[in-house]
Protein backbone atom coordinates (compact mmCIF):
# COMPACT_ATOMS: atom_id res chain seq x y z
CA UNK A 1 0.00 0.00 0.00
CA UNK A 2 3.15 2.39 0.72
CA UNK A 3 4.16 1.72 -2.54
CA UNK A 4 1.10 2.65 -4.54
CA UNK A 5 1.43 6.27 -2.55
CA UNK A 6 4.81 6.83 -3.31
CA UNK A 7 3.86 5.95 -6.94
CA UNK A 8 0.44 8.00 -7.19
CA UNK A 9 2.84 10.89 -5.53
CA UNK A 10 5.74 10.50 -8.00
CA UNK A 11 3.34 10.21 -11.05
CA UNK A 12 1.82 13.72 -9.76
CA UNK A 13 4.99 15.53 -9.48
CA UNK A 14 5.96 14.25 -13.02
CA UNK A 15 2.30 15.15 -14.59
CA UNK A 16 3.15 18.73 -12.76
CA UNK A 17 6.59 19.58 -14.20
CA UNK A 18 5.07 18.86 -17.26
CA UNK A 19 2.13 21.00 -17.26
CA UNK A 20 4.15 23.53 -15.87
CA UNK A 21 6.49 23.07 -18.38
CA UNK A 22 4.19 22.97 -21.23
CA UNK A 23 2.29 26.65 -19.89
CA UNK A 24 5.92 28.13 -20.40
CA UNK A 25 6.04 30.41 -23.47
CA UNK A 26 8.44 29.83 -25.62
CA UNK A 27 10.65 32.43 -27.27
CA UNK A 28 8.96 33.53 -30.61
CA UNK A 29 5.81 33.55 -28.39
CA UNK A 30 8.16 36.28 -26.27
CA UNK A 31 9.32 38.03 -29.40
CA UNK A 32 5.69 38.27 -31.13
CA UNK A 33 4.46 40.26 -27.39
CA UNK A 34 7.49 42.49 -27.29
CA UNK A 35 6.56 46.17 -28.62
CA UNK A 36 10.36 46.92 -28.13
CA UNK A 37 12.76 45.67 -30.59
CA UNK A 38 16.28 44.24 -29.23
CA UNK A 39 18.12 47.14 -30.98
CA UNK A 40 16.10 49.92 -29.20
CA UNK A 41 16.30 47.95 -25.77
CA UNK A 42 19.89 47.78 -26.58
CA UNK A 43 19.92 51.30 -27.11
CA UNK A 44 18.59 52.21 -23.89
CA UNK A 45 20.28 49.69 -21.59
CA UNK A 46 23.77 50.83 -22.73
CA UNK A 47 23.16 54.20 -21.62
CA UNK A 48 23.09 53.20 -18.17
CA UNK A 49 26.72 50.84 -18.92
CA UNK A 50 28.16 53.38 -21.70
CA UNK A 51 31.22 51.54 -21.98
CA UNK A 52 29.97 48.36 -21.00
CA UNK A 53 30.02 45.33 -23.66
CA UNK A 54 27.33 42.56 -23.98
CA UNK A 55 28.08 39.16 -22.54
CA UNK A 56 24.37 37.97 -22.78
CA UNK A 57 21.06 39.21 -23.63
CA UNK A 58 17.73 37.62 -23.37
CA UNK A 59 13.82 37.84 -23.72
CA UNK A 60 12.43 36.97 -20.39
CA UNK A 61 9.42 37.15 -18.04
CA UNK A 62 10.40 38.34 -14.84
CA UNK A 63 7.85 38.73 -11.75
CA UNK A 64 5.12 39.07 -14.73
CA UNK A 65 6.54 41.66 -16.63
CA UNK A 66 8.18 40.89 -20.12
CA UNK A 67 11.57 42.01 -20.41
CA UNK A 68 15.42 42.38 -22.30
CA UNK A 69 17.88 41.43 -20.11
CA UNK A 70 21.12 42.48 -21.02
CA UNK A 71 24.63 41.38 -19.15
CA UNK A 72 27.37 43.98 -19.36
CA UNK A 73 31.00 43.99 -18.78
CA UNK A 74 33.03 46.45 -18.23
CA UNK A 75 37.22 47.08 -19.08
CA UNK A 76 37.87 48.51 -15.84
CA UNK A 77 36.22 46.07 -13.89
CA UNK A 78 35.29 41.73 -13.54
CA UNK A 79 32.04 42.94 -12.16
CA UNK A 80 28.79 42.33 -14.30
CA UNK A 81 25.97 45.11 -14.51
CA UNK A 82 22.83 43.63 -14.94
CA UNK A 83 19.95 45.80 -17.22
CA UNK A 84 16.83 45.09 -17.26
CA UNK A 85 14.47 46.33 -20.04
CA UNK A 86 10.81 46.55 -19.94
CA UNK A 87 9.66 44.98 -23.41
CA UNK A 88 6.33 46.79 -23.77
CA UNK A 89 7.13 50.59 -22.65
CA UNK A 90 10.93 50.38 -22.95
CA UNK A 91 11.59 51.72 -19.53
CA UNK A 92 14.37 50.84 -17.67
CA UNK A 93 12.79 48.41 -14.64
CA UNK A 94 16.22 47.32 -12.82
CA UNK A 95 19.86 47.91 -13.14
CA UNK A 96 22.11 45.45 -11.08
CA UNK A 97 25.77 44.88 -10.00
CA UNK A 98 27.08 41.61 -9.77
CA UNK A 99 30.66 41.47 -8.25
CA UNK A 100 33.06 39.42 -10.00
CA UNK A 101 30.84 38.03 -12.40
CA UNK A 102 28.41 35.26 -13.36
């Protein structure tokens, strides 16, 4: 009988991570909701790094809002400045410092 519980809990975590997995959006669903293009988020999240350089960028959700996140590093420094882009006004929503990197 122990068996059968661990099974009927095991079979619900899978069905779970699967759903959850399957409600994700994907990213061409990301790109087709985004009002502001890569380039212009680019634009805008360099400002606040002007002599950073990209090390990543991505599309995400984050706490419900879509946005660009863009990595920056800098020649003076092994720190990484995080930038976070709002995809539908183009505001900046968070800039972050990460010491010594990702």
């Amino acid at each position: 009988m122990k068996t059968v519980k661990i099974q009927i809990v095991l079979c619900s975590i899978l069905v779970a991570g699967f759903l959850a997995g399957c409600a994700t959006e994907n990213e061409s669903q990301l790109q087709a909701k985004a009002k502001i293009s890569k380039a212009d988020a680019q634009t805008t999240a360099l400002a606040k790094v002007p002599n950073g350089t990209i090390k990543d960028c991505e599309l995400e959700r984050e706490h419900g809002k879509l946005i660009w996140s863009f990595c920056f590093t800098s020649p003076d420094s092994k720190d990484i400045t995080e930038v976070n882009v709002d995809a539908i006004t183009g505001a900046v929503v968070n800039v972050e410092h990460e010491k010594g990197g990702k």
